[in-house]
C-alpha atoms as a PDB file:
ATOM      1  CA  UNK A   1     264.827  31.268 136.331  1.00  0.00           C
ATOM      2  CA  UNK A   2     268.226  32.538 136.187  1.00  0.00           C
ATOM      3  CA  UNK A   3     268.857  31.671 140.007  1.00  0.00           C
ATOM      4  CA  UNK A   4     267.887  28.016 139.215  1.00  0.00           C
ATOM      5  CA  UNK A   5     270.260  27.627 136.241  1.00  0.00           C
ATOM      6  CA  UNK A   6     272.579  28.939 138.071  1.00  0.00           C
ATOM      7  CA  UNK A   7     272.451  26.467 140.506  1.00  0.00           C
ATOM      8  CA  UNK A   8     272.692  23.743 138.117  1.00  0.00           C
ATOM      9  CA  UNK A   9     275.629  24.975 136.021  1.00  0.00           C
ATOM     10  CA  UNK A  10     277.386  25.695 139.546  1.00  0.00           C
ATOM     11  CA  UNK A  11     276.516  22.247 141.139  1.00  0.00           C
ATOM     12  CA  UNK A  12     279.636  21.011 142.497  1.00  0.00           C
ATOM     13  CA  UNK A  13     281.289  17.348 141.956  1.00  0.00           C
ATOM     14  CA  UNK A  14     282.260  16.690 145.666  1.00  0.00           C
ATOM     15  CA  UNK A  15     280.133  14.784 147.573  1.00  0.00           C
ATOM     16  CA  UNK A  16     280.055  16.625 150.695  1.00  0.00           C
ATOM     17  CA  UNK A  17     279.457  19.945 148.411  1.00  0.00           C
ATOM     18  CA  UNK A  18     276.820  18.268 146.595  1.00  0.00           C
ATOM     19  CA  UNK A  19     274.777  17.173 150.189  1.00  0.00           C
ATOM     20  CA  UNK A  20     275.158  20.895 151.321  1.00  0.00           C
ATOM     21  CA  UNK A  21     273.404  22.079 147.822  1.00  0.00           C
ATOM     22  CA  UNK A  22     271.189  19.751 148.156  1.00  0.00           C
ATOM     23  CA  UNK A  23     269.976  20.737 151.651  1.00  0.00           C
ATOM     24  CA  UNK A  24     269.566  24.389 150.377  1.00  0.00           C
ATOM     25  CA  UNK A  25     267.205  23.037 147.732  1.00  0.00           C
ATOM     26  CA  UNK A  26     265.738  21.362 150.006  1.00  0.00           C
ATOM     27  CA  UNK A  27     264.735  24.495 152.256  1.00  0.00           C
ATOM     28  CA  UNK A  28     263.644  26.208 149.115  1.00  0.00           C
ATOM     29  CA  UNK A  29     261.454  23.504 148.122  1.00  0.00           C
ATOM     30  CA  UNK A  30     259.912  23.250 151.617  1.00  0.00           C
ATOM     31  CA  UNK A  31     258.083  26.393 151.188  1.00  0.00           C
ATOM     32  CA  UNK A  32     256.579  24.335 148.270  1.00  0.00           C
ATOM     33  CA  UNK A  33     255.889  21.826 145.652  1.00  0.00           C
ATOM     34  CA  UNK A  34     257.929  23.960 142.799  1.00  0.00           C
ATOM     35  CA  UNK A  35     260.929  26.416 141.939  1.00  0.00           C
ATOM     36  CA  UNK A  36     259.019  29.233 140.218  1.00  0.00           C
ATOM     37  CA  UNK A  37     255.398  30.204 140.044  1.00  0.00           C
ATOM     38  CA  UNK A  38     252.381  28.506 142.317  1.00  0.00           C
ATOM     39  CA  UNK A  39     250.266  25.424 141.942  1.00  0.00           C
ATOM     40  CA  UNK A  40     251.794  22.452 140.895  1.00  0.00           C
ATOM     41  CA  UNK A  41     252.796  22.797 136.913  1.00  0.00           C
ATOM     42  CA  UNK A  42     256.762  22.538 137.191  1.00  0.00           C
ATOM     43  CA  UNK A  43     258.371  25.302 135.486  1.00  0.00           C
ATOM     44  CA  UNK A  44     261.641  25.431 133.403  1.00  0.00           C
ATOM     45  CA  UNK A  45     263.765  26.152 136.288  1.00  0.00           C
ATOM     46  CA  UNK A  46     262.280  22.753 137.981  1.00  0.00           C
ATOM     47  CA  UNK A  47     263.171  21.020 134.889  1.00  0.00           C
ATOM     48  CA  UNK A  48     266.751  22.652 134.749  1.00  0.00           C
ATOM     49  CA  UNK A  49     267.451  22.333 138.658  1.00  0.00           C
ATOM     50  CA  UNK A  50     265.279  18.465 138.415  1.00  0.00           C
ATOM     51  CA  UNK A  51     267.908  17.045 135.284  1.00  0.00           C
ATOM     52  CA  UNK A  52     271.251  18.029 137.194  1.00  0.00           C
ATOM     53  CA  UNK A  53     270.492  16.533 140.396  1.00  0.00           C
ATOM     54  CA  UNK A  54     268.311  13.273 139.374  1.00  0.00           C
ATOM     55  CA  UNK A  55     271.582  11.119 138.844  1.00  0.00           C
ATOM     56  CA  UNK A  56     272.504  12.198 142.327  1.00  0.00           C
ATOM     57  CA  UNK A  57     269.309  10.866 144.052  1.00  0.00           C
END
């Protein structure tokens, strides 16, 4: 969980900054649906990671 808010309280302003974190998600989140655990229940760090880049997307 840590990693994940983290991220969020470190996710940068700039645009082309925010497209490079974004693709790094993106890898993580290719290896599947959520953050932390397995199956699909979201866990806090989706919920932390999910509310700072929402407005972005």
């Amino acid at each position: 969980v840590t990693e994940w808010i983290t991220f969020a309280d470190t996710f940068p302003i700039d645009a082309t900054a925010q497209i490079k974190a974004l693709q790094e998600l993106d890898g993580k989140l290719s290896q599947g649906s959520i953050l932390l655990g397995n199956g699909l229940e979201p866990s806090e760090a989706d919920t932390v990671v999910f509310s700072v880049v929402v407005p972005i997307i």
